[in-house]
Each structure stands twice: as structure tokens, then as C-alpha cells.
C-alpha atoms as a PDB file:
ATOM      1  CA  UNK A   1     -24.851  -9.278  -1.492  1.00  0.00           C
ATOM      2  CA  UNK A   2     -21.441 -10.167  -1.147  1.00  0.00           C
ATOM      3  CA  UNK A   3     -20.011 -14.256  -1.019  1.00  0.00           C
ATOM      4  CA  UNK A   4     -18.382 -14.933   2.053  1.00  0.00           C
ATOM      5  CA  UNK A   5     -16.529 -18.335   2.913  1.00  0.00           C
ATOM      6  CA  UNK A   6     -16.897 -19.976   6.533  1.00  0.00           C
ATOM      7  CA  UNK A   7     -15.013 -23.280   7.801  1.00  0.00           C
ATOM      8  CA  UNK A   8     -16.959 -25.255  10.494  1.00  0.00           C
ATOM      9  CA  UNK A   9     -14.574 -25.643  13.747  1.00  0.00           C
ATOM     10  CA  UNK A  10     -16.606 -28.669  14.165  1.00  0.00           C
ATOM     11  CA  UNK A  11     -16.403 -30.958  11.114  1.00  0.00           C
ATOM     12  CA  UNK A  12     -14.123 -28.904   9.416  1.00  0.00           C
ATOM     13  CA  UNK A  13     -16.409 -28.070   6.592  1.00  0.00           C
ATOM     14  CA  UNK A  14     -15.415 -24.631   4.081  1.00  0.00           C
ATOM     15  CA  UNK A  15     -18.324 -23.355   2.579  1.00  0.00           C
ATOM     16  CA  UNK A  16     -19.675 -19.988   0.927  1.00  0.00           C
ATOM     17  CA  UNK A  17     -22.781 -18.199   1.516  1.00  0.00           C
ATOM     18  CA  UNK A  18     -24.543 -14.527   0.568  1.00  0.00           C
ATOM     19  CA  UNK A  19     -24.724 -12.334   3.299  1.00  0.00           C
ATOM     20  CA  UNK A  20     -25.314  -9.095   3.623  1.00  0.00           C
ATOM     21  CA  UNK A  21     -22.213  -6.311   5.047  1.00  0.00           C
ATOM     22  CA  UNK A  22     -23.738  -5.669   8.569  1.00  0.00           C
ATOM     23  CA  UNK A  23     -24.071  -9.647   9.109  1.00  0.00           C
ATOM     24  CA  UNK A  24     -21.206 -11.089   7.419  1.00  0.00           C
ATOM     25  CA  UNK A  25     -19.160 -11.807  11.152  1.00  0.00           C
ATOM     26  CA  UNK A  26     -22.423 -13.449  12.698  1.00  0.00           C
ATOM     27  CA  UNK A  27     -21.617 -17.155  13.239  1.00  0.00           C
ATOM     28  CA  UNK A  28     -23.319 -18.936  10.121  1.00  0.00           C
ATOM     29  CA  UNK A  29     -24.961 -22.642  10.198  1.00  0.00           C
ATOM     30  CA  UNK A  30     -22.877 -25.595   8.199  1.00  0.00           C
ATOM     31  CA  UNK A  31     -24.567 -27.497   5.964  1.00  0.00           C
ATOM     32  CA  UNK A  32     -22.502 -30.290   6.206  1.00  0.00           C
ATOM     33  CA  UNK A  33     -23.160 -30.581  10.222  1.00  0.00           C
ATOM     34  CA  UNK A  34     -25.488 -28.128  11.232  1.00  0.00           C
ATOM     35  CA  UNK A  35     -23.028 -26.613  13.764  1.00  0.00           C
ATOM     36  CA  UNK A  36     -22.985 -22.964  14.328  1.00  0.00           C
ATOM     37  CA  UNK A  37     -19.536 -23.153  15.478  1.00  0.00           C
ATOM     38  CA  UNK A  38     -18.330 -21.573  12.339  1.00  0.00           C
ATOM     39  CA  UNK A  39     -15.877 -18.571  11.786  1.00  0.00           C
ATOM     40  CA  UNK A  40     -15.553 -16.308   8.785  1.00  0.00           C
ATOM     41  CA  UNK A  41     -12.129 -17.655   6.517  1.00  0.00           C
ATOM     42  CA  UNK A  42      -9.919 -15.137   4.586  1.00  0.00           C
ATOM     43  CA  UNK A  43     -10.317 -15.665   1.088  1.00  0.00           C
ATOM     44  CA  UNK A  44      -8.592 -15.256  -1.990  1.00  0.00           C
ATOM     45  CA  UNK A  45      -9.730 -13.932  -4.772  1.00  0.00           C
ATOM     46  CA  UNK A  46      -8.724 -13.089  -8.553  1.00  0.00           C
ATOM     47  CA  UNK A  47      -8.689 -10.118 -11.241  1.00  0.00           C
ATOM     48  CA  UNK A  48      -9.095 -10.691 -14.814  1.00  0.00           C
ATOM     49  CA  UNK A  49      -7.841  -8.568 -17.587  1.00  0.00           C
ATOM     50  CA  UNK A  50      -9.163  -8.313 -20.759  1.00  0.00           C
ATOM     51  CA  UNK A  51      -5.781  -9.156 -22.608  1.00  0.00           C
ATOM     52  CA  UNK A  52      -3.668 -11.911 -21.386  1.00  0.00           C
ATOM     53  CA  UNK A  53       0.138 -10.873 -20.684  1.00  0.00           C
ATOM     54  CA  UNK A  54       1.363 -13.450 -23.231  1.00  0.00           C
ATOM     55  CA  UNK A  55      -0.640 -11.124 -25.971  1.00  0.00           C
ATOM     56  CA  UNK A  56       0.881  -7.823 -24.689  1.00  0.00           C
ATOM     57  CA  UNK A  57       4.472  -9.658 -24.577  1.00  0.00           C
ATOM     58  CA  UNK A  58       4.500 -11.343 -27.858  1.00  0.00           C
ATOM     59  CA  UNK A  59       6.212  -8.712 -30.204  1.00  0.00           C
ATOM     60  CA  UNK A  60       9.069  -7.898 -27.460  1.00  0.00           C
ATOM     61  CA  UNK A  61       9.991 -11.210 -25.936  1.00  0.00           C
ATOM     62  CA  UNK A  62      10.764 -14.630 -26.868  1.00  0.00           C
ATOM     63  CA  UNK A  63       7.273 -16.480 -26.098  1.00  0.00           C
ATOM     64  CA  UNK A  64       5.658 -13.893 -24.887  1.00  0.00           C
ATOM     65  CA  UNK A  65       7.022 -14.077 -21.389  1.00  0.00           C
ATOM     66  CA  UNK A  66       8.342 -11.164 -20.501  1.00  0.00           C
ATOM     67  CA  UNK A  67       7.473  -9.217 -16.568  1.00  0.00           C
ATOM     68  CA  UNK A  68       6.290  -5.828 -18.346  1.00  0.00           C
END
């Protein structure tokens, strides 16, 4: 199941859950307050590589910090 992130319009509250696809825009209770005010946030999210960009820079540019 995927992790979604809610904020609480009532308290304010972000938090993340597990819900499934076909419930993920069904308001979701905060456990800070209770409240089922809540409304699904846009979240960010990050992609790893396995070598780091200073690595694959290091025998063409000073440092290793290059844009290739």
C-alpha cells in the first residue's frame, strides 16, 4: 500500500498513513486531534542513484562538480 501525507484543517497537524489506491482521497482521522477534517497534501519525494554525481564527476572536473 502506498504512504500518503494528510494535514488536519483543524489543528494543522501533517501526518502519513497506508492506504490503499481506491481510498487514498477519503477524508482520514488525525491523530493529533481526532478531526476528520483532513485533506490529502502533495508530497515530495526523492530518487536515489547508486553512484553519487561527485563519483561520476571526479576525473573531468575540479571537485567533482560538474552538471553532466
Amino acid at each position: 500500500m502506498p504512504l500518503y501525507e494528510y494535514d488536519c484543517e483543524d489543528c494543522g497537524e501533517r501526518f502519513e498513513t497506508l492506504v490503499s489506491a481506491g481510498a487514498k482521497d477519503a477524508p482520514k482521522k488525525c491523530p493529533a486531534c481526532g478531526s476528520e477534517a483532513t485533506t490529502r497534501a502533495l508530497s515530495t519525494f526523492a530518487v536515489g542513484t547508486s553512484t553519487r554525481k561527485s563519483d561520476a564527476c571526479a576525473t573531468c572536473c575540479p571537485g567533482g562538480t560538474c552538471n553532466l
